[in-house]
C-alpha atoms as a PDB file:
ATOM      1  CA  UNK A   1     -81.208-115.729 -16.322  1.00  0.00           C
ATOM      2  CA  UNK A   2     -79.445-118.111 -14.314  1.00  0.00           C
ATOM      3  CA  UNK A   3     -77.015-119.141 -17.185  1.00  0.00           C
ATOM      4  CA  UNK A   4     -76.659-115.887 -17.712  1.00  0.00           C
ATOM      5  CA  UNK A   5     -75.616-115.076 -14.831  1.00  0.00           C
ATOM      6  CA  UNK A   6     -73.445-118.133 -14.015  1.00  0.00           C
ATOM      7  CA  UNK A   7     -71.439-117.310 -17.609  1.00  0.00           C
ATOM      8  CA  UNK A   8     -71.039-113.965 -16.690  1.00  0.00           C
ATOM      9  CA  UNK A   9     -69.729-115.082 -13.483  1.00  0.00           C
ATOM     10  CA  UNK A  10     -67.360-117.286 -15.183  1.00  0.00           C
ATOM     11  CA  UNK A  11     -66.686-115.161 -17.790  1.00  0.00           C
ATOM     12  CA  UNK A  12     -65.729-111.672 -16.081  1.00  0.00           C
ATOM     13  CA  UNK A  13     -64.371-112.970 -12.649  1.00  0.00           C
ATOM     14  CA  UNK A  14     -61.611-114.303 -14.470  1.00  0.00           C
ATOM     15  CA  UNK A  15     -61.188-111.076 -16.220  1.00  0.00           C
ATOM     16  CA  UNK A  16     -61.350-109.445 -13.020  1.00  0.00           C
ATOM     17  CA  UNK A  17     -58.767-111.293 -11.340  1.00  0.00           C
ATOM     18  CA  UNK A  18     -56.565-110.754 -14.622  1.00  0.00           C
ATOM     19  CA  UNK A  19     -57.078-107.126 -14.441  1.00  0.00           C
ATOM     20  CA  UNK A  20     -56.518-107.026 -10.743  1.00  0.00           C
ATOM     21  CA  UNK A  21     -53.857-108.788 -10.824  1.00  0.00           C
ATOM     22  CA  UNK A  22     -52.692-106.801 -13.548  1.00  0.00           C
ATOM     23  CA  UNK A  23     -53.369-103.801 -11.956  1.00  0.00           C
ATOM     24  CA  UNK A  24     -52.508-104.450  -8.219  1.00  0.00           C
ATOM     25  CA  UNK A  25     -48.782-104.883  -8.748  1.00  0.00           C
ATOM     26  CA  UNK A  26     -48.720-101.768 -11.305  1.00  0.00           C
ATOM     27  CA  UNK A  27     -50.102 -99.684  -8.126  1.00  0.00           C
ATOM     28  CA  UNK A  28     -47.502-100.747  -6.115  1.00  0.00           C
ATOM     29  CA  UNK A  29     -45.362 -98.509  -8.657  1.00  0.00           C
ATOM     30  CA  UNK A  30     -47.064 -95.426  -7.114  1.00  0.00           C
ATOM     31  CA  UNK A  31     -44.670 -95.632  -4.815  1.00  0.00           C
ATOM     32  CA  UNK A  32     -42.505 -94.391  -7.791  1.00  0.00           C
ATOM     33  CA  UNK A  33     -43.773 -91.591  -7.210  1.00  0.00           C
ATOM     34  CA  UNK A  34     -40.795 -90.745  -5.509  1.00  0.00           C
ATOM     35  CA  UNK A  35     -39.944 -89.310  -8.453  1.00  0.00           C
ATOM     36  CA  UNK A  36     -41.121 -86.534  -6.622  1.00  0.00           C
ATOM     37  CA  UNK A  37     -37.380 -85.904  -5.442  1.00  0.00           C
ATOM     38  CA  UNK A  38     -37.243 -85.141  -9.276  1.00  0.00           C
ATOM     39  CA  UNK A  39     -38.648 -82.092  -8.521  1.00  0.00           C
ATOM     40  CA  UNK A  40     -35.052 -81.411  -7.319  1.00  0.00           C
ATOM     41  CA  UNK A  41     -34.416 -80.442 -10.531  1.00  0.00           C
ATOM     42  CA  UNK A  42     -36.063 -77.061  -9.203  1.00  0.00           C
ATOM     43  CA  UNK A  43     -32.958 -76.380  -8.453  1.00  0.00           C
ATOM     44  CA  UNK A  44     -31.722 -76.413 -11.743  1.00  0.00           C
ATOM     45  CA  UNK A  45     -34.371 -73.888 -12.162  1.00  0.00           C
ATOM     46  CA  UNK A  46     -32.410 -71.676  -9.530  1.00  0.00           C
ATOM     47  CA  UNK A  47     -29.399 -71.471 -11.673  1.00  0.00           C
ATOM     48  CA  UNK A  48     -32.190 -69.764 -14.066  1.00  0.00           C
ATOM     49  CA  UNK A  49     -32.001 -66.919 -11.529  1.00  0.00           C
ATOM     50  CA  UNK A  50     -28.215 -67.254 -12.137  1.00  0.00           C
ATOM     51  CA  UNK A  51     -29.777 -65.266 -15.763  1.00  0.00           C
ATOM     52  CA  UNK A  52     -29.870 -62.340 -13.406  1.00  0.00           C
ATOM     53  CA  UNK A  53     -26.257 -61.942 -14.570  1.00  0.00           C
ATOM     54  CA  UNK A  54     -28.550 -60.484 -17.391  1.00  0.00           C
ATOM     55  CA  UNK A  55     -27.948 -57.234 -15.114  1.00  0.00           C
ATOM     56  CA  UNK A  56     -24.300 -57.591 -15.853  1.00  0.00           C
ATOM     57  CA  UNK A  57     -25.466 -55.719 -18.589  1.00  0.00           C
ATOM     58  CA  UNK A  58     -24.571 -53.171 -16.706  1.00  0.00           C
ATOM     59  CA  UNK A  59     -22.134 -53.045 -18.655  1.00  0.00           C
ATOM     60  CA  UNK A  60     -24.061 -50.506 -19.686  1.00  0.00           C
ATOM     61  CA  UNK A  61     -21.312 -48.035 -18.053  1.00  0.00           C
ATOM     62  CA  UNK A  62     -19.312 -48.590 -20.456  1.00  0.00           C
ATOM     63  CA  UNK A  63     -21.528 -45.788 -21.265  1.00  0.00           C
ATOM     64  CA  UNK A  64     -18.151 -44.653 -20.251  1.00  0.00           C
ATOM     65  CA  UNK A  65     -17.722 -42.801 -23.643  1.00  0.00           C
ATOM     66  CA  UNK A  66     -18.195 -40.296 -21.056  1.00  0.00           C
ATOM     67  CA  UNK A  67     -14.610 -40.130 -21.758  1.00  0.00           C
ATOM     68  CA  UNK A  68     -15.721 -38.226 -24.839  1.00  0.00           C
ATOM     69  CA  UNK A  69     -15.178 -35.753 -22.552  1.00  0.00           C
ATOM     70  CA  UNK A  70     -11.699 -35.568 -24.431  1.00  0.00           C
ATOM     71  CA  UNK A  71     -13.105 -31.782 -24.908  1.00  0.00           C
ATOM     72  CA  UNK A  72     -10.767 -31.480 -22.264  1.00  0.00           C
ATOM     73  CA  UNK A  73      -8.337 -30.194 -25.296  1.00  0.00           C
ATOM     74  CA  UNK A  74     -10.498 -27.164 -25.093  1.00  0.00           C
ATOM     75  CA  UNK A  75      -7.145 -26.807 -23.186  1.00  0.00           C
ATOM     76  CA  UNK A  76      -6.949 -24.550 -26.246  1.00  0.00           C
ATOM     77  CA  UNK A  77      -6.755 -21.526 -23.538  1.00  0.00           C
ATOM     78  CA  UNK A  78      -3.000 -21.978 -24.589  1.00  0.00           C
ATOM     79  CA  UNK A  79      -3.609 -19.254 -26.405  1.00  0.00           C
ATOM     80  CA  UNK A  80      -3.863 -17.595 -22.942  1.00  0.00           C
ATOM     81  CA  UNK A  81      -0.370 -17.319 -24.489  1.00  0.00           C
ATOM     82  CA  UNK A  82      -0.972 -14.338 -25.878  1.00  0.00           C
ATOM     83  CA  UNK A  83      -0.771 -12.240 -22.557  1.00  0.00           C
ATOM     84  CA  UNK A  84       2.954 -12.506 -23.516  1.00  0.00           C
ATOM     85  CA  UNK A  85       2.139  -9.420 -25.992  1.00  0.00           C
ATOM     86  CA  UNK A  86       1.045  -7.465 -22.974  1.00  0.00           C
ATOM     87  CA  UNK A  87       4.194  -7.635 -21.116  1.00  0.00           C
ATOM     88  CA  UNK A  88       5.635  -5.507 -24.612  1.00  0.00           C
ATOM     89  CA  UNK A  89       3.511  -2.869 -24.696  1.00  0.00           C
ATOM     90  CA  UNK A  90       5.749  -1.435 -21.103  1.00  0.00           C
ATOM     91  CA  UNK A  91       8.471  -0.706 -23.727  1.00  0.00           C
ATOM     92  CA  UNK A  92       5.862   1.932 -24.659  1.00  0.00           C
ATOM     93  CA  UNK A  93       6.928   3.155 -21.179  1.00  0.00           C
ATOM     94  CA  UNK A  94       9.969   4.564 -23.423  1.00  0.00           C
ATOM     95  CA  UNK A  95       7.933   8.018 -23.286  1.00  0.00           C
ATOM     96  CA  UNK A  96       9.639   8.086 -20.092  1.00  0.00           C
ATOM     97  CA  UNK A  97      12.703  10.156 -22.423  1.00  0.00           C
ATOM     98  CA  UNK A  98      10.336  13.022 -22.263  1.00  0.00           C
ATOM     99  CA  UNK A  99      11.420  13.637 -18.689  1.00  0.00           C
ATOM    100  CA  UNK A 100      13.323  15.987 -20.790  1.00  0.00           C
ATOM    101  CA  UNK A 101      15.360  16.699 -17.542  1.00  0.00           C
ATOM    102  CA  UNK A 102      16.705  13.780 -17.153  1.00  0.00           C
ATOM    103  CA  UNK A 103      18.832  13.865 -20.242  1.00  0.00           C
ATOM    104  CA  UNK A 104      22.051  13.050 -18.538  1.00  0.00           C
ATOM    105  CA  UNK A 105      21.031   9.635 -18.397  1.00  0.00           C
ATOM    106  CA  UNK A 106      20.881   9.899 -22.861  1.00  0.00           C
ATOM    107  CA  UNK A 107      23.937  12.116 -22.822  1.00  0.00           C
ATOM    108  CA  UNK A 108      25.844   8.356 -21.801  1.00  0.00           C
ATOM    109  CA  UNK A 109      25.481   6.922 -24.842  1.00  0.00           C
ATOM    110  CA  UNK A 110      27.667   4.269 -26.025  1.00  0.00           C
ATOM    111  CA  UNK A 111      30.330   6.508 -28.036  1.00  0.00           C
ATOM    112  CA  UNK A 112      30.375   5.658 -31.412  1.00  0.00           C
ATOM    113  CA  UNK A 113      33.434   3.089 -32.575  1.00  0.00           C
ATOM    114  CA  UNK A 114      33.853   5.593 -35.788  1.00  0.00           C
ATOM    115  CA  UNK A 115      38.067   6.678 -35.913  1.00  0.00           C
ATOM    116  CA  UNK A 116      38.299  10.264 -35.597  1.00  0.00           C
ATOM    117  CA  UNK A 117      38.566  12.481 -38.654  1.00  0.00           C
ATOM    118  CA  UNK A 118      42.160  12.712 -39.790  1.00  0.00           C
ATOM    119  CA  UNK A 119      44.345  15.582 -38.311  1.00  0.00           C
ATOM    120  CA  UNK A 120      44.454  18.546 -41.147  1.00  0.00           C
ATOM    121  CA  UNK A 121      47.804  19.172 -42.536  1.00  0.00           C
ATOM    122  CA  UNK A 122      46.966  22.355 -43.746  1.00  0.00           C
ATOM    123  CA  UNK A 123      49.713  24.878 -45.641  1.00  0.00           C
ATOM    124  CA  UNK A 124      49.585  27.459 -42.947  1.00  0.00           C
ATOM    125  CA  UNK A 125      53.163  27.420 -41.294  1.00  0.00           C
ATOM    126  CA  UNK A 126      51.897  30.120 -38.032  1.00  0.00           C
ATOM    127  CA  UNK A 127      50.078  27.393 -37.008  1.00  0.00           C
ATOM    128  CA  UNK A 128      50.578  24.021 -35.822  1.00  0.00           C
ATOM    129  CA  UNK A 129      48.624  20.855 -35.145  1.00  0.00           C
ATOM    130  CA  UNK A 130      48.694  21.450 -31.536  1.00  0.00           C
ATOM    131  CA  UNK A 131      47.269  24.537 -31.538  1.00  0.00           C
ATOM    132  CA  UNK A 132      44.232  23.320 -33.976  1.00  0.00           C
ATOM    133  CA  UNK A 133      43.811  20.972 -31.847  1.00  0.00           C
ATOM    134  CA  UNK A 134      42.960  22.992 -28.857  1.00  0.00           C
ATOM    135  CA  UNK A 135      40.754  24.797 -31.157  1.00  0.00           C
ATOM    136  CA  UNK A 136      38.780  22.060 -31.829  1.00  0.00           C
ATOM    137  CA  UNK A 137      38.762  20.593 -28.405  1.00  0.00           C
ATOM    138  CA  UNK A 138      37.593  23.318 -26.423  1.00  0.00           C
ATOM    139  CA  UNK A 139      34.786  24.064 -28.982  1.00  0.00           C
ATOM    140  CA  UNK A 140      33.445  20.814 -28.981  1.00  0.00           C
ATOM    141  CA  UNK A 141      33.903  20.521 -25.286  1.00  0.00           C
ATOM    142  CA  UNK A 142      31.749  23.558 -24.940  1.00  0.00           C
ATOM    143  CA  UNK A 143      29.060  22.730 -27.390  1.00  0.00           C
ATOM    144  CA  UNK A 144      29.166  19.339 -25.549  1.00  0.00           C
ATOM    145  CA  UNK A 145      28.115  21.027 -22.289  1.00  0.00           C
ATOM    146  CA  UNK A 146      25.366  23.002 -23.570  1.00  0.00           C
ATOM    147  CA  UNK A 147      23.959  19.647 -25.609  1.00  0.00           C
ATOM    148  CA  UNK A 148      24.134  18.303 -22.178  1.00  0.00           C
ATOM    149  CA  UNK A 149      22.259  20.971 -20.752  1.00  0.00           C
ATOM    150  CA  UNK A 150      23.624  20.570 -17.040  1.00  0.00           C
ATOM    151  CA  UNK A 151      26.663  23.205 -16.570  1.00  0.00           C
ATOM    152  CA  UNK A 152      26.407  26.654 -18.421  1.00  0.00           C
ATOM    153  CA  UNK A 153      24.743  28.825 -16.975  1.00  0.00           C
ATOM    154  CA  UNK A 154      22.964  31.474 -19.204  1.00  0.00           C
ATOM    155  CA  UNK A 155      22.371  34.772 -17.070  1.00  0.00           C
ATOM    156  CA  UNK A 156      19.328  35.684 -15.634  1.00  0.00           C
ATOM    157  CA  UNK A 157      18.029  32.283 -17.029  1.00  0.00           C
ATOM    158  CA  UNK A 158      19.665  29.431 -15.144  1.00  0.00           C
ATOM    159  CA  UNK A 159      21.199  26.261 -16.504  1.00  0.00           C
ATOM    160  CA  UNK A 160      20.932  26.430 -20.668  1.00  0.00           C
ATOM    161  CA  UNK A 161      18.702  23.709 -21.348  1.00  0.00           C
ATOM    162  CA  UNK A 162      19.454  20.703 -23.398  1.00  0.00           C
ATOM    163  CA  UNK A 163      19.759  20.258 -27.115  1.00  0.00           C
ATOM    164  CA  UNK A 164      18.177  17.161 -29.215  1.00  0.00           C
ATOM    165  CA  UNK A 165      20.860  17.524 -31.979  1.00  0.00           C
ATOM    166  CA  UNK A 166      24.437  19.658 -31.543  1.00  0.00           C
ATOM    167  CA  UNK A 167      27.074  18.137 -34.347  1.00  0.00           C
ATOM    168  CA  UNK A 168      30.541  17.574 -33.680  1.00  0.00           C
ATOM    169  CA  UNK A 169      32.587  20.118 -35.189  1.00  0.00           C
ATOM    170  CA  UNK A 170      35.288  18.980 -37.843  1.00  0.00           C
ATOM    171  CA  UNK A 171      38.444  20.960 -38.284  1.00  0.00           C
ATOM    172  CA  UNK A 172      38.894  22.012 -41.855  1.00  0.00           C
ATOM    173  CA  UNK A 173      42.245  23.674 -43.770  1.00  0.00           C
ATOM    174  CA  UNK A 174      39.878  25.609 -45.924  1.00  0.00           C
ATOM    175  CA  UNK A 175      38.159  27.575 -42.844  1.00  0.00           C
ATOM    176  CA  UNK A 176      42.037  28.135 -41.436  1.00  0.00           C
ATOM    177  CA  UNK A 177      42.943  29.643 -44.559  1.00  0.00           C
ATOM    178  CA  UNK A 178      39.862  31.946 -44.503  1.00  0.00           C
ATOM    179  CA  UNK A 179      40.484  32.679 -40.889  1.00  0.00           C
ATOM    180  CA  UNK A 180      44.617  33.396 -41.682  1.00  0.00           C
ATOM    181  CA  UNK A 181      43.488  35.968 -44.766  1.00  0.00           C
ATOM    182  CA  UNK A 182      41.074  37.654 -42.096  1.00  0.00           C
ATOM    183  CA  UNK A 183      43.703  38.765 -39.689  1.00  0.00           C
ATOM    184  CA  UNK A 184      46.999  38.407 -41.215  1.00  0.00           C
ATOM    185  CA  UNK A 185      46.796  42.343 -42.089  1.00  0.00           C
ATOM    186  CA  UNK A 186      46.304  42.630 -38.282  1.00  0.00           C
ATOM    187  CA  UNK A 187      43.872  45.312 -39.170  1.00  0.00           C
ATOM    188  CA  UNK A 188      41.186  44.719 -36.584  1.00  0.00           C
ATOM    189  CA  UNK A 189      38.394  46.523 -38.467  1.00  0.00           C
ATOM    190  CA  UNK A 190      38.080  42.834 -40.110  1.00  0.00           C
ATOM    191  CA  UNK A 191      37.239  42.046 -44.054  1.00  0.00           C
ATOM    192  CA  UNK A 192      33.371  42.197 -45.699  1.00  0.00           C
ATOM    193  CA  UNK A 193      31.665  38.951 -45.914  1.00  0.00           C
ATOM    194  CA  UNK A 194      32.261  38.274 -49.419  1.00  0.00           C
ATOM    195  CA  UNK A 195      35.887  37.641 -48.791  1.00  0.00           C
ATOM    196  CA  UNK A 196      35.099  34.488 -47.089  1.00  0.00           C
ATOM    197  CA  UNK A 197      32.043  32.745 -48.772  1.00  0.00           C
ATOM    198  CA  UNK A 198      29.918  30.100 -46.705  1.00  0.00           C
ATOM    199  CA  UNK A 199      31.505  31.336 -43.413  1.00  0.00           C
ATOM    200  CA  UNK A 200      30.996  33.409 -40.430  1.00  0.00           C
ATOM    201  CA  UNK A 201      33.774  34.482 -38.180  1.00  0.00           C
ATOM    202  CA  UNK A 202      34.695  35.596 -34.671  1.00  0.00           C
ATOM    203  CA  UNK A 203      37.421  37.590 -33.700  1.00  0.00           C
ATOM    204  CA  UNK A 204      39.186  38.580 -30.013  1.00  0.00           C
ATOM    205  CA  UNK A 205      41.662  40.675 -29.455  1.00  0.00           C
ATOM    206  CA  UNK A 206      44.311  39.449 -26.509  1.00  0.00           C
ATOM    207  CA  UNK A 207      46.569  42.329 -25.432  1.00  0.00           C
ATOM    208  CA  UNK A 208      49.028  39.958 -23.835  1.00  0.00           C
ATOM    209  CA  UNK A 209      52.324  39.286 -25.827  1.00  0.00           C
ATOM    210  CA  UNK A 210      53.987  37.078 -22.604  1.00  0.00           C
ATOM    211  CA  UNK A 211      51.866  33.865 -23.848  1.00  0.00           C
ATOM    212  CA  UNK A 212      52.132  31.779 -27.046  1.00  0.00           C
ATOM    213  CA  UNK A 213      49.917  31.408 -29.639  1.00  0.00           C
ATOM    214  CA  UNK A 214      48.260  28.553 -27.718  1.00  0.00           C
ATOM    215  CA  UNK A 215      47.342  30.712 -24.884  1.00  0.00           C
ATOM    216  CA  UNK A 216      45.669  33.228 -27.705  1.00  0.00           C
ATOM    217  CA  UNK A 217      43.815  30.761 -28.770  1.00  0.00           C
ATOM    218  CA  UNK A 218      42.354  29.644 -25.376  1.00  0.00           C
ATOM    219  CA  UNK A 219      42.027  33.251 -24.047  1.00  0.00           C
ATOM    220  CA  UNK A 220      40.032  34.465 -27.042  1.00  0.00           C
ATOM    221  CA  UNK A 221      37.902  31.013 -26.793  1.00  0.00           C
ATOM    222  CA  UNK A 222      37.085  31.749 -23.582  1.00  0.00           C
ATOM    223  CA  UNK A 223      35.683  35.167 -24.183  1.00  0.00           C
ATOM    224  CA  UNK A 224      33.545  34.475 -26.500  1.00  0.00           C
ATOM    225  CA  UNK A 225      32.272  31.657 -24.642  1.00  0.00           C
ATOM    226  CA  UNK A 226      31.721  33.824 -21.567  1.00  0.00           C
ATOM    227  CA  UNK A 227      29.183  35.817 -23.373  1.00  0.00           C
ATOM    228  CA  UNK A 228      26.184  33.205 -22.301  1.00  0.00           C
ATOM    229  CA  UNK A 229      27.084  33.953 -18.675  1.00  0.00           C
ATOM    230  CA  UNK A 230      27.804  37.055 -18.696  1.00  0.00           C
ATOM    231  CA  UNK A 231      24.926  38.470 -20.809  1.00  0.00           C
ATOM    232  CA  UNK A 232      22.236  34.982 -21.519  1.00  0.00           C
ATOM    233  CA  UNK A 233      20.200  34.046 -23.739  1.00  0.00           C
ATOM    234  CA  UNK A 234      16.566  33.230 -23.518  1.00  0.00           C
ATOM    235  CA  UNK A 235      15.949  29.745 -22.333  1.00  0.00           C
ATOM    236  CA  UNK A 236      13.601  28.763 -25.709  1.00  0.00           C
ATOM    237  CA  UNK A 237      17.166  29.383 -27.618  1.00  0.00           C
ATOM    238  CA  UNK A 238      15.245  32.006 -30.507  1.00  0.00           C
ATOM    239  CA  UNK A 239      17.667  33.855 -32.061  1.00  0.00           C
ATOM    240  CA  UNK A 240      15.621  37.110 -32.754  1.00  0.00           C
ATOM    241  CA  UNK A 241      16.694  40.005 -34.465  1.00  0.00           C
ATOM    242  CA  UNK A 242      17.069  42.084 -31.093  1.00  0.00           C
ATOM    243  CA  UNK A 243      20.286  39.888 -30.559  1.00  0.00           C
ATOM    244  CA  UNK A 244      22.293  42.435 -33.143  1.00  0.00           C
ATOM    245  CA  UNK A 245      20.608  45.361 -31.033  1.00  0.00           C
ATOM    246  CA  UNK A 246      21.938  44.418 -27.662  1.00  0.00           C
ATOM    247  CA  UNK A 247      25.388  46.181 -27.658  1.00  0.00           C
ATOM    248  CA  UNK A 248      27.881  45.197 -26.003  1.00  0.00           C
ATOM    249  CA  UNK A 249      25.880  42.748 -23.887  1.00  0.00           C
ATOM    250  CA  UNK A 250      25.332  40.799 -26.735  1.00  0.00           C
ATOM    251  CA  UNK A 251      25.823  36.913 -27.370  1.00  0.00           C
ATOM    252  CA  UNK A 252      26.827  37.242 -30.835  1.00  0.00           C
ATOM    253  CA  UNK A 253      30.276  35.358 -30.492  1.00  0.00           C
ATOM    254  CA  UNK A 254      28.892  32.432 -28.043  1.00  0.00           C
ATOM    255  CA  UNK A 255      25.734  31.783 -30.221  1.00  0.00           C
ATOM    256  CA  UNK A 256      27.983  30.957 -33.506  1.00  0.00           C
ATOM    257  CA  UNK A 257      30.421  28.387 -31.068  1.00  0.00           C
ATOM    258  CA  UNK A 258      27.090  27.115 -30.203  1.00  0.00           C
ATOM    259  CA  UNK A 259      25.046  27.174 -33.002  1.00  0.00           C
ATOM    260  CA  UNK A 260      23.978  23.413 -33.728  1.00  0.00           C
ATOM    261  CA  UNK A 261      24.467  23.087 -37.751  1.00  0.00           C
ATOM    262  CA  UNK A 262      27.629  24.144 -37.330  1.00  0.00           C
ATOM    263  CA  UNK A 263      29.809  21.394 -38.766  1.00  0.00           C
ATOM    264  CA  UNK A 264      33.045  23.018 -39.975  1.00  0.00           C
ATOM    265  CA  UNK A 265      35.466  25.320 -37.929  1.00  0.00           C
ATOM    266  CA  UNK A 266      39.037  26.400 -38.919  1.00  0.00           C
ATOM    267  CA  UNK A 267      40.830  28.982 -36.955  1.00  0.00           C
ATOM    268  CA  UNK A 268      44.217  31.262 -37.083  1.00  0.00           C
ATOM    269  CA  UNK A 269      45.987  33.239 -34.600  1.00  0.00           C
ATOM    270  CA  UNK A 270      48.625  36.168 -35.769  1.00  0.00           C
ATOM    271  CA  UNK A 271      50.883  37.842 -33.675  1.00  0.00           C
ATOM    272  CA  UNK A 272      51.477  41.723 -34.328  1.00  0.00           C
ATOM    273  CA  UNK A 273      52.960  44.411 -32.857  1.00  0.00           C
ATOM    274  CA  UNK A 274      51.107  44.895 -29.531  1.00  0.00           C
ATOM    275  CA  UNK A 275      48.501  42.176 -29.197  1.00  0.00           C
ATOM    276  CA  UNK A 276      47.439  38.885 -30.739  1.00  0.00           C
ATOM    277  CA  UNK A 277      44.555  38.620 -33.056  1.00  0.00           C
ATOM    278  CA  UNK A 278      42.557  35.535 -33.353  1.00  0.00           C
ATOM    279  CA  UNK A 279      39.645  34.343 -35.894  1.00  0.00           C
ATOM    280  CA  UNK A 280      37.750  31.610 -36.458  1.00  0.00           C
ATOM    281  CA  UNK A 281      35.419  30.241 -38.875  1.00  0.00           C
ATOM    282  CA  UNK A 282      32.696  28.542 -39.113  1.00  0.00           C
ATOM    283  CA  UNK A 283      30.210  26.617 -41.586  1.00  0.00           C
ATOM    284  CA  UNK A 284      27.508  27.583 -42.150  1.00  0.00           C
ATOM    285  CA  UNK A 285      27.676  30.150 -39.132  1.00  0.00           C
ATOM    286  CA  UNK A 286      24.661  30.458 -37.592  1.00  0.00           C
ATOM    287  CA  UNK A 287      23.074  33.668 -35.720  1.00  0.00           C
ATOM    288  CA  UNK A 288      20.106  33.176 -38.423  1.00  0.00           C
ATOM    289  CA  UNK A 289      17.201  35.558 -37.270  1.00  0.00           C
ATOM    290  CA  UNK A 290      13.713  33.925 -35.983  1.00  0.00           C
ATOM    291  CA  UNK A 291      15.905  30.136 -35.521  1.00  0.00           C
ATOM    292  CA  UNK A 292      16.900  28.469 -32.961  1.00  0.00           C
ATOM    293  CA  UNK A 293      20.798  28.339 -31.855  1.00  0.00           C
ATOM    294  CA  UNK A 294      19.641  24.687 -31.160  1.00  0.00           C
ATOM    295  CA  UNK A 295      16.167  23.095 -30.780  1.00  0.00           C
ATOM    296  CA  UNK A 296      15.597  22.481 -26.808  1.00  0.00           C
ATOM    297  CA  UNK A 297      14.523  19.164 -25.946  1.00  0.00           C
ATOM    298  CA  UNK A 298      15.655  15.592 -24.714  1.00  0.00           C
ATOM    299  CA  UNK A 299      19.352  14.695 -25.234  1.00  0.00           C
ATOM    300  CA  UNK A 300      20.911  13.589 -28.595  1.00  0.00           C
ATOM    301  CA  UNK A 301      16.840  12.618 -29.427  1.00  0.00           C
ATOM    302  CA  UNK A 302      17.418  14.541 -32.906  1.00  0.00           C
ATOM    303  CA  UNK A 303      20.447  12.505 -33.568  1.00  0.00           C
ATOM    304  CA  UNK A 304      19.595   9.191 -35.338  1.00  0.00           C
ATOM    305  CA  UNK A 305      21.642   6.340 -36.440  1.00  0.00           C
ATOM    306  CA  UNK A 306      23.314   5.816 -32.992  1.00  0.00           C
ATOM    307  CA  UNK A 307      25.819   8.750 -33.866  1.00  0.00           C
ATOM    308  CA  UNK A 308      25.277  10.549 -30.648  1.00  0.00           C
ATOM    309  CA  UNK A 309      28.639  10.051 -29.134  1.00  0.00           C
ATOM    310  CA  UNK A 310      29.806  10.227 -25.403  1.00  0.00           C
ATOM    311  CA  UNK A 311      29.525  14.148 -25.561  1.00  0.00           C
ATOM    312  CA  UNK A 312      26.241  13.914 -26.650  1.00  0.00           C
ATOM    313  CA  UNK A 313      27.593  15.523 -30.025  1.00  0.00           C
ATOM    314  CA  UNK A 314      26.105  14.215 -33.362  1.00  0.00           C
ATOM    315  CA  UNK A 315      28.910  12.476 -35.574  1.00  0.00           C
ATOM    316  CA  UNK A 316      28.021  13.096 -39.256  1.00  0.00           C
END
């Protein structure tokens, strides 16, 4: 026991002082543990937070496709546009003719750039140019008027009412010459109808030798023209069969100067022994029972082609 002791003694003591020895100075290392202030790598941990930019992935706006709103072209209401084709239905307005009584504003229409018809130079040596040419004048001066429907008055009916087609008459050598065989004989009882085919004719008398042959022709005009004042005519135009029944207050002359078809005239004037005697022709004629001497309505409206010249007369 005692050996065993004193060699444990020996033995271990030793030992011991080794390993405290050993061991003392290795403690004095805990003071290492100042690595402690390592833990100031924490702070690297803090940039971790810095990850937060992970929100940056808010870029998530970008979500701005939104953009994709480019429906905006539904700007397609251009074809709003088409309110352009309401502003041309006014023209429609253009009813506004049928203010029939306004037809003097139609009766100014543009007069057509046609050249007259050539002057006749017709065979018939009683007669010369400037006397056809009053013919012609004064009846398409007159039928003019009427077309117009602002001037003559018709009796007992006031101002003759318009006409939607009246030609222009054209002076012809072949109506003269039929007009020149009427009165040449100076026999006023006149010749049957069959000695002047396609024609109807009026006649005057003028007991007045001191004018010329001009003045004939404007006097006997002028009487037969006077027959729509003097006597009228019923404001619809009808030519009825009671026309031939009114006597001498009939309109019988003035309704063939007026009638609308009529596109042909050609006239003579003869002087015999106490009075001139004038005729004139005209094609067709007119004075056609249950028609009209002209259709009543708004000015020149019958007239197409823009022939309706400054007269309101229909070139043909």
């Amino acid at each position: 026991m005692g050996s065993a002791v004193v060699f444990w003694l020996v033995t271990f003591i030793p030992i011991c002082k080794e390993f405290v020895h050993a061991q003392v100075p290795v403690v004095t290392p805990a003071p290492v543990v100042t690595p402690a202030p390592v833990v100031t790598p924490a702070p690297v941990v803090t940039p971790a937070p810095v990850v937060t930019p992970a929100p940056v992935v808010t870029p998530a706006p970008v979500v701005t496709p939104a953009p994709v709103v480019t429906p905006a072209p539904v700007v397609t209401p251009a074809p709003a546009v088409t309110p352009a084709p309401v502003v041309t239905p006014a023209p429609a307005v253009t009813p506004a003719p049928v203010v029939t009584p306004a037809p003097a504003a139609t009766t100014t229409p543009p007069p057509v750039t046609r050249p007259p018809w050539p002057k006749p130079n017709c065979g018939n040596p009683k007669l010369t140019n400037s006397v056809r040419d009053v013919f012609l004048n004064m009846h398409n001066n007159w039928r003019g008027n009427v077309a117009r429907g602002q001037t003559e008055t018709s009796m007992g009916w006031g101002i003759a009412p318009p006409a939607t087609l009246m030609y222009r008459m054209k002076y012809t050598c072949n109506a003269e010459s039929y007009a020149q065989q009427y009165i040449q004989s100076c026999n006023t009882r006149g010749l049957p109808e069959y000695t002047h085919p396609g024609y109807k004719v009026n006649t005057h008398v003028v007991r007045n030798l001191q004018i010329n042959n001009v003045g004939a022709a404007r006097t006997a005009m002028a009487a037969w023209w006077s027959q729509l004042a003097r006597f009228g005519m019923r404001s619809n135009m009808m030519f009825y069969a009671s026309e031939f029944r009114r006597g001498g207050r009939n309109v019988l002359s003035w309704s063939k100067m007026a009638w609308w078809n009529n596109k042909e005239l050609g006239c003579s004037v003869q002087r015999c022994s106490s009075f001139y005697y004038v005729a004139c022709m005209y094609k067709p004629g007119g004075n056609n029972v249950n028609q009209h001497v002209y259709q009543v309505g708004a000015v020149c409206s019958g007239c197409g082609g823009g022939q309706c010249d400054g007269q309101a007369l229909c070139r043909w």
